[in-house]
Protein backbone atom coordinates (compact mmCIF):
# COMPACT_ATOMS: atom_id res chain seq x y z
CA UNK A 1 2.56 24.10 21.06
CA UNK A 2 1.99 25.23 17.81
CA UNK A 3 -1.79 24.87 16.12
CA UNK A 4 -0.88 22.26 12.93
CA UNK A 5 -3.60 21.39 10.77
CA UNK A 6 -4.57 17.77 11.87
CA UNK A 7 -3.85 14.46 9.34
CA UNK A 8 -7.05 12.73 8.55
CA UNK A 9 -5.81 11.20 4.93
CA UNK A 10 -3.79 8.48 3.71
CA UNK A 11 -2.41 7.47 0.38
CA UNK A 12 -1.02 4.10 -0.77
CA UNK A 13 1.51 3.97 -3.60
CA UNK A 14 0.47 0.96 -5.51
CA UNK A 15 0.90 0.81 -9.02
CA UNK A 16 3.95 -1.01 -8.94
CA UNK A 17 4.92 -4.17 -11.34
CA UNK A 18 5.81 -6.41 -8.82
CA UNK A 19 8.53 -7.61 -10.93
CA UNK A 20 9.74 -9.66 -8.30
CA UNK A 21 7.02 -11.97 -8.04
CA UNK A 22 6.91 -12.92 -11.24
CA UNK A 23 5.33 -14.37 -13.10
CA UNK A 24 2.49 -14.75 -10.07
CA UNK A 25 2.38 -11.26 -10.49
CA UNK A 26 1.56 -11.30 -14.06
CA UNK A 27 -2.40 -10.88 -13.68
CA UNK A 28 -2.40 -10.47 -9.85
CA UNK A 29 -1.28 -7.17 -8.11
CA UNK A 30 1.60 -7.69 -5.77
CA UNK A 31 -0.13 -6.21 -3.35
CA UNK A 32 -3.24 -8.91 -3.57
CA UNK A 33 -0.81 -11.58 -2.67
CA UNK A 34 -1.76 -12.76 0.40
CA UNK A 35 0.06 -13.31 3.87
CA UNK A 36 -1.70 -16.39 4.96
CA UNK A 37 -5.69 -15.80 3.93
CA UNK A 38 -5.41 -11.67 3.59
CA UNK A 39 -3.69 -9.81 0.89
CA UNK A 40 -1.14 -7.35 2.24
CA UNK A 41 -2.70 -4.53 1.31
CA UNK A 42 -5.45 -5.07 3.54
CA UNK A 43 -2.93 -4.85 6.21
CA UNK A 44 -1.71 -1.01 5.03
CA UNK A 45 -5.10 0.13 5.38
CA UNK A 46 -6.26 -1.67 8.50
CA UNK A 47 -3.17 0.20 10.10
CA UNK A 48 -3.87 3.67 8.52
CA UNK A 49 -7.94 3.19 9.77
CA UNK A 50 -6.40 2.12 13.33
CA UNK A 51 -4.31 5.42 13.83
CA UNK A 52 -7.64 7.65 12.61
CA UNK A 53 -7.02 7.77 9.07
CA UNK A 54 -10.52 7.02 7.74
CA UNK A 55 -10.00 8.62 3.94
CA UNK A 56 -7.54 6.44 1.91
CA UNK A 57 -6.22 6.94 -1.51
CA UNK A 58 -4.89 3.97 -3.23
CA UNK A 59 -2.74 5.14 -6.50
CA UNK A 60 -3.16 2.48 -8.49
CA UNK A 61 -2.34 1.74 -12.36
CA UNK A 62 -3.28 -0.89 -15.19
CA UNK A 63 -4.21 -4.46 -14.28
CA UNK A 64 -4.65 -3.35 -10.38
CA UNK A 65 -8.24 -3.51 -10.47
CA UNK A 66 -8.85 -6.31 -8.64
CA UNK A 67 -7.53 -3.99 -5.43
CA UNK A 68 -10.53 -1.67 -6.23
CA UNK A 69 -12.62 -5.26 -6.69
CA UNK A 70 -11.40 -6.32 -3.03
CA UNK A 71 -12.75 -3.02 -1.26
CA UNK A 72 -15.88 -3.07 -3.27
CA UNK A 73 -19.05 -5.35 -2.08
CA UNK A 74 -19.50 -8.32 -3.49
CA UNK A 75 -23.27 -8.87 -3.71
CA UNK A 76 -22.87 -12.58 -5.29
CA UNK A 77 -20.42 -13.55 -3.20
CA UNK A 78 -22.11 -11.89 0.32
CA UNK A 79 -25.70 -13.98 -0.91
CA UNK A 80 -24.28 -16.98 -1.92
CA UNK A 81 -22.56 -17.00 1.85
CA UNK A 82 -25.93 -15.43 2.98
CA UNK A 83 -27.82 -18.55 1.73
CA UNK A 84 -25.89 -21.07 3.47
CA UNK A 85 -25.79 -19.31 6.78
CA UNK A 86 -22.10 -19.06 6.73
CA UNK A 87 -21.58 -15.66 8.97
CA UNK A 88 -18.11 -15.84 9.67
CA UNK A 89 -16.92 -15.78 6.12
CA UNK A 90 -19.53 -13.33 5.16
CA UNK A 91 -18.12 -10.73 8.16
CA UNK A 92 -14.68 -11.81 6.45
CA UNK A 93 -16.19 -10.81 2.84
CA UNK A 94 -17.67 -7.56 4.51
CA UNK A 95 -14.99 -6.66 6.47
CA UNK A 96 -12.51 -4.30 4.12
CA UNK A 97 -15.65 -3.08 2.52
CA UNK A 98 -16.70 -0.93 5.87
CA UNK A 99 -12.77 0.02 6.90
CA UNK A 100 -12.49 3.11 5.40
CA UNK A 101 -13.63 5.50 2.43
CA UNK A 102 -11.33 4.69 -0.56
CA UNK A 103 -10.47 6.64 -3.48
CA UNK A 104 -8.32 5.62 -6.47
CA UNK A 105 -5.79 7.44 -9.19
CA UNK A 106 -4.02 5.77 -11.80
CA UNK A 107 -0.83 7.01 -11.86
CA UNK A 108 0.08 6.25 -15.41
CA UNK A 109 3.53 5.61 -16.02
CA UNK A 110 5.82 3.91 -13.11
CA UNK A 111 7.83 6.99 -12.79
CA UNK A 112 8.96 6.66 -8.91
CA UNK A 113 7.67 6.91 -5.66
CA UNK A 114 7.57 11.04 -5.84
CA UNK A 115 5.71 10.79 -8.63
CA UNK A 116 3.39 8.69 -7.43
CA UNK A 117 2.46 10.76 -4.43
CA UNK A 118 2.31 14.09 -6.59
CA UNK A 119 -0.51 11.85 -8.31
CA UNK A 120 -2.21 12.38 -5.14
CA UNK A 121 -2.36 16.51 -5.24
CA UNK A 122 -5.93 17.18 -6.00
CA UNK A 123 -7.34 14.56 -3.46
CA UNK A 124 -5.07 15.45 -1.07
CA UNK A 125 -4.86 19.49 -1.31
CA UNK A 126 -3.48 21.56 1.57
CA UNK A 127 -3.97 19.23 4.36
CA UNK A 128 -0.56 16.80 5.76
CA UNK A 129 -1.24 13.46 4.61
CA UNK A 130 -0.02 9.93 5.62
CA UNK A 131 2.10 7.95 3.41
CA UNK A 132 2.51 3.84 3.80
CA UNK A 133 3.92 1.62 1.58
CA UNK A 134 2.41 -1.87 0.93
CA UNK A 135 5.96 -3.68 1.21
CA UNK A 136 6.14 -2.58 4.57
CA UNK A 137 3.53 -4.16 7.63
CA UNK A 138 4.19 -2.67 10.72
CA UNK A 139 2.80 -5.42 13.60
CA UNK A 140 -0.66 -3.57 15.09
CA UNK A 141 1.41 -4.41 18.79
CA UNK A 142 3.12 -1.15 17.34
CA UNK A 143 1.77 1.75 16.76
CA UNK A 144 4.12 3.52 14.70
CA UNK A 145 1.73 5.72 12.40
CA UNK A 146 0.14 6.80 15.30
CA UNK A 147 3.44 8.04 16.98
CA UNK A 148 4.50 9.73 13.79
CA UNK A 149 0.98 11.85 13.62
CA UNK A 150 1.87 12.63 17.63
CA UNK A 151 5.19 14.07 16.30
CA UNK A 152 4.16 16.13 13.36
CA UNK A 153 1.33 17.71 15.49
CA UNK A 154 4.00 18.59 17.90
CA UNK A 155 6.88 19.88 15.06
CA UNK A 156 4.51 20.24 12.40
CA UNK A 157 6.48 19.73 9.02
CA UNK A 158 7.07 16.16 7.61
CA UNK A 159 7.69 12.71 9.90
CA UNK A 160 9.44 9.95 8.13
CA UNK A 161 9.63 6.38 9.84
CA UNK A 162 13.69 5.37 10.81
CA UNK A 163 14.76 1.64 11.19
CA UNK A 164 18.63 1.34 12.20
CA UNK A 165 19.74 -1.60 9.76
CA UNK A 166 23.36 -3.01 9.86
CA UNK A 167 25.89 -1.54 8.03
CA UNK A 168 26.02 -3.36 4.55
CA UNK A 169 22.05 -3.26 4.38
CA UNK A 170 21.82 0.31 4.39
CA UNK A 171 22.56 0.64 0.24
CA UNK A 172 18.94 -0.81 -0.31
CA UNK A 173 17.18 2.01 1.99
CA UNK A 174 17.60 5.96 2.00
CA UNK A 175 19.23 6.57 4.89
CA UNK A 176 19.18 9.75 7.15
CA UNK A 177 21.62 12.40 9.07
CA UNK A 178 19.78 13.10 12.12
CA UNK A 179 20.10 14.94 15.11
CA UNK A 180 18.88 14.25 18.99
CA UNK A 181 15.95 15.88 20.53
CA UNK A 182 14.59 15.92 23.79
CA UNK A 183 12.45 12.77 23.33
CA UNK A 184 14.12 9.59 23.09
CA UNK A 185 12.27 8.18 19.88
CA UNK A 186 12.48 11.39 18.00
CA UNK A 187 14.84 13.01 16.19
CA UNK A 188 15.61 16.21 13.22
CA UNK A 189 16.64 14.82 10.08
CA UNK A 190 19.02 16.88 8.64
CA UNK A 191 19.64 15.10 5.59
CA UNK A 192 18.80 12.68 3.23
CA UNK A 193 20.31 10.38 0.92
CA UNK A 194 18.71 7.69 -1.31
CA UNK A 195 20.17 4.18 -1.15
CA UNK A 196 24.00 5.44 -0.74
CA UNK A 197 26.80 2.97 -1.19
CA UNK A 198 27.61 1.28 2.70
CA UNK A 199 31.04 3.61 2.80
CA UNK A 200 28.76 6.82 2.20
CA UNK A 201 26.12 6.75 4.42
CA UNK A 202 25.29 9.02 7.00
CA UNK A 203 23.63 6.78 9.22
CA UNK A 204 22.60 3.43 9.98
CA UNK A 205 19.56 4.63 9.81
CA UNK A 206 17.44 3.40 7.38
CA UNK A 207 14.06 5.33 5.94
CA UNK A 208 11.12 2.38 5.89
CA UNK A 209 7.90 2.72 4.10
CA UNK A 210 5.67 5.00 6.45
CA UNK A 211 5.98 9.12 6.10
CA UNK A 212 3.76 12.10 7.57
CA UNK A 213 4.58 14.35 4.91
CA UNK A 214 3.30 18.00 5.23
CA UNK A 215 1.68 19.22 1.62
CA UNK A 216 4.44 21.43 0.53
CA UNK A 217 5.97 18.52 -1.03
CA UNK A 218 3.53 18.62 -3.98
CA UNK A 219 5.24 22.22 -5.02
CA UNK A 220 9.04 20.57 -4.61
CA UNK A 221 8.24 17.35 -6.27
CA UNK A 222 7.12 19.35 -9.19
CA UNK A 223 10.27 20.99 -9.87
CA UNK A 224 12.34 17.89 -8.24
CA UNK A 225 14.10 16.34 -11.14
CA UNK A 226 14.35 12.54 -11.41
CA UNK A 227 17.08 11.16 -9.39
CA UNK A 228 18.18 7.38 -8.25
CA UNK A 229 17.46 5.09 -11.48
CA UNK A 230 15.56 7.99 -13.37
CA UNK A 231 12.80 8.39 -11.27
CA UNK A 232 10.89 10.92 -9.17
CA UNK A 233 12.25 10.20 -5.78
CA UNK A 234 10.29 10.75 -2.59
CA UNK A 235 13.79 11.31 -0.56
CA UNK A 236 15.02 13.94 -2.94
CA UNK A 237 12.13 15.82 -2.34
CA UNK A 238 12.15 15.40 1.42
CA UNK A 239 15.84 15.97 1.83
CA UNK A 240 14.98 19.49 0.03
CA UNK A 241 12.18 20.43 2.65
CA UNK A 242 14.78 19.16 5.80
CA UNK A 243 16.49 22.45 5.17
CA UNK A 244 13.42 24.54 4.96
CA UNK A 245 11.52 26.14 7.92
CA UNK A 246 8.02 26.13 9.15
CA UNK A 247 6.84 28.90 7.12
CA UNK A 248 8.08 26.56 4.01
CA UNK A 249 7.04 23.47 4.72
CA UNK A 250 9.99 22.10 6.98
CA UNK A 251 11.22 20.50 8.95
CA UNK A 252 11.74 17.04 8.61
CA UNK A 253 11.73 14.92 11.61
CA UNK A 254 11.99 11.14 12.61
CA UNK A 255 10.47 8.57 14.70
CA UNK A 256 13.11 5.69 15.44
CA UNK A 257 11.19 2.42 15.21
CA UNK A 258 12.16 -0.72 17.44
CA UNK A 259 9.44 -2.49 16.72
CA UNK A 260 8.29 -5.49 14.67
CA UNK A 261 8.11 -4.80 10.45
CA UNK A 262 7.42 -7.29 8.35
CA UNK A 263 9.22 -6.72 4.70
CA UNK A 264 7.43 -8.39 1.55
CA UNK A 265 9.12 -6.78 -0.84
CA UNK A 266 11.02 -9.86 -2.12
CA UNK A 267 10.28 -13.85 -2.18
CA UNK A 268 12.46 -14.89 0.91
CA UNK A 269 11.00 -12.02 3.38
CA UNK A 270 7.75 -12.69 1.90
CA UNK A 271 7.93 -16.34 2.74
CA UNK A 272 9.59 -15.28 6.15
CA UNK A 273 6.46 -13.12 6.58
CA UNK A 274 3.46 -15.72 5.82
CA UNK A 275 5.18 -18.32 8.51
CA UNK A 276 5.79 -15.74 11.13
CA UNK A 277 1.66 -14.42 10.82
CA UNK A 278 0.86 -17.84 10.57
CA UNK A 279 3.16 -18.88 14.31
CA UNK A 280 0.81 -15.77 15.34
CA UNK A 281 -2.29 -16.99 14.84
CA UNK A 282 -4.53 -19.06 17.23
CA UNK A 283 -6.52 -20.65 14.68
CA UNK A 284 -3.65 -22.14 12.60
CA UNK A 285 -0.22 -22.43 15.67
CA UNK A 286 -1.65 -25.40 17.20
CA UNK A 287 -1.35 -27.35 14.29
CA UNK A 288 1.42 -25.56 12.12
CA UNK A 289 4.04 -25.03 14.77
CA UNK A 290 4.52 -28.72 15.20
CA UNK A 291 4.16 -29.59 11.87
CA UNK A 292 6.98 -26.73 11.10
CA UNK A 293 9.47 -28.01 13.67
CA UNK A 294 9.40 -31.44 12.37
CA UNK A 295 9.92 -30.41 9.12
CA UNK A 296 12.61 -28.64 9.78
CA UNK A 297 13.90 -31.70 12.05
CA UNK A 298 13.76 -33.30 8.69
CA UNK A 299 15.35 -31.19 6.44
CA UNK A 300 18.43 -30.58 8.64
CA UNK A 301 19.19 -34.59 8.79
């Protein structure tokens, strides 16, 4: 096996307008919105933390600082819960304070998701990095990040994250040409195309929001010109080091994912997502599973 430089970082796209979720969005970062009591950003960073990633860079932009806030400690707030003895929510409080080192960039202008990770060059440097988006939360049952580290330290090059998706879905993803292996979750990409139309796609397979990308990206998103909706794209830039060998930065492989992801990138999958975390949890099932089923009972009369 080949001696590849180990991942240890992970950045976080997240400057974003969250257009979607307007206007709750307006003042409050998409990614502070919260899937029952935790904002899903919390989630991105608990899962880079639980597959070794303790350095995370958050690119942020303007009227995201309330992400930094969330990270930070909150003296009042810890000795106002101090005072009353209330230890639970205080470990709550503390708890995304102690889960990893964070750093932030601003990345300026909303130029695209390459962009946003070439903001990330002079943290970063020459080391592979991890790369999750906050629309995407991959259940903790499923270690995906973790398998996708396994795989680049056995390949080395770049690892992107493949969902299949049906057929008429596959316009709102980049999808991938791939090739078998010898292992039954992995396979070589061996091209790239950025949400095609249904008819042109290579695959069903769709790219989701989690990459192992080796640092010879930075040099091809620089001279990567802006693509898809006149932006910086992350898939143009990885389709260009698919054809590339080791020496370059290459290849580009993929993990196929079976397992539970959660999408909040839009109100009905957001929704979708806060009842199924909520059916989840032992604190809150008891009561809201019955209460759910006759409401429904309800509304289908």
């Amino acid at each position: 096996m080949a001696d590849f430089d180990p991942v240890t970082k992970a950045v976080v796209p997240a400057a974003g307008l969250g257009t979607r979720f307007l206007p709750a969005t307006k003042a409050t970062p998409k990614e502070m919105l919260p899937i029952v009591d935790k904002p899903a950003i919390q989630y991105v960073v608990e899962e880079a933390v639980s597959a070794g990633l303790l350095d995370v860079l958050m690119v942020t932009g303007r009227n995201k600082r309330s992400i930094e806030d969330h990270f930070d400690v909150a003296y009042e707030l810890e000795d106002a819960l101090r005072a009353k003895g209330d230890e639970e929510r205080l470990n709550q409080v503390k708890e995304p304070v102690d889960l990893a080192t964070m750093h932030y960039v601003r990345q300026g202008e909303p130029k695209g998701l390459g962009h946003a990770v070439l903001c990330a060059k002079q943290h970063v440097g020459h080391e592979p990095f991890a790369c999750l988006l906050g629309d995407d939360i991959i259940d903790p049952r499923d270690p995906l990040l973790k398998r996708m580290i396994e795989v680049r330290a056995t390949y080395g090059g770049s690892v992107v994250a493949l969902m299949e998706v049906p057929r008429e879905q596959v316009s709102l993803y980049g999808a991938a040409a791939i090739e078998a292996t010898d292992e039954d979750d992995v396979v070589r990409v061996t091209d790239l195309v950025e949400k095609p139309p249904a008819d042109e796609a290579p695959s069903n397979w769709a790219i989701i929001g989690r990459y192992v990308i080796d640092p010879a990206v930075f040099d091809v998103l620089e001279r990567t010109p802006p693509g898809r909706g006149g932006e910086i794209q992350l898939t143009d830039a990885l389709r260009t080091l698919a054809s590339m060998g080791p020496e370059e930065g290459g290849p580009v492989h993929g993990v196929l994912f079976r397992g539970r992801r959660y999408d909040t990138g839009n109100k009905l999958e957001y929704l979708q997502t806060v009842v199924q975390f909520a059916a989840n949890r032992d604190d809150l099932a008891p009561e809201f599973l019955p209460w759910l089923r006759e409401f429904l009972d309800k509304a289908g009369q």
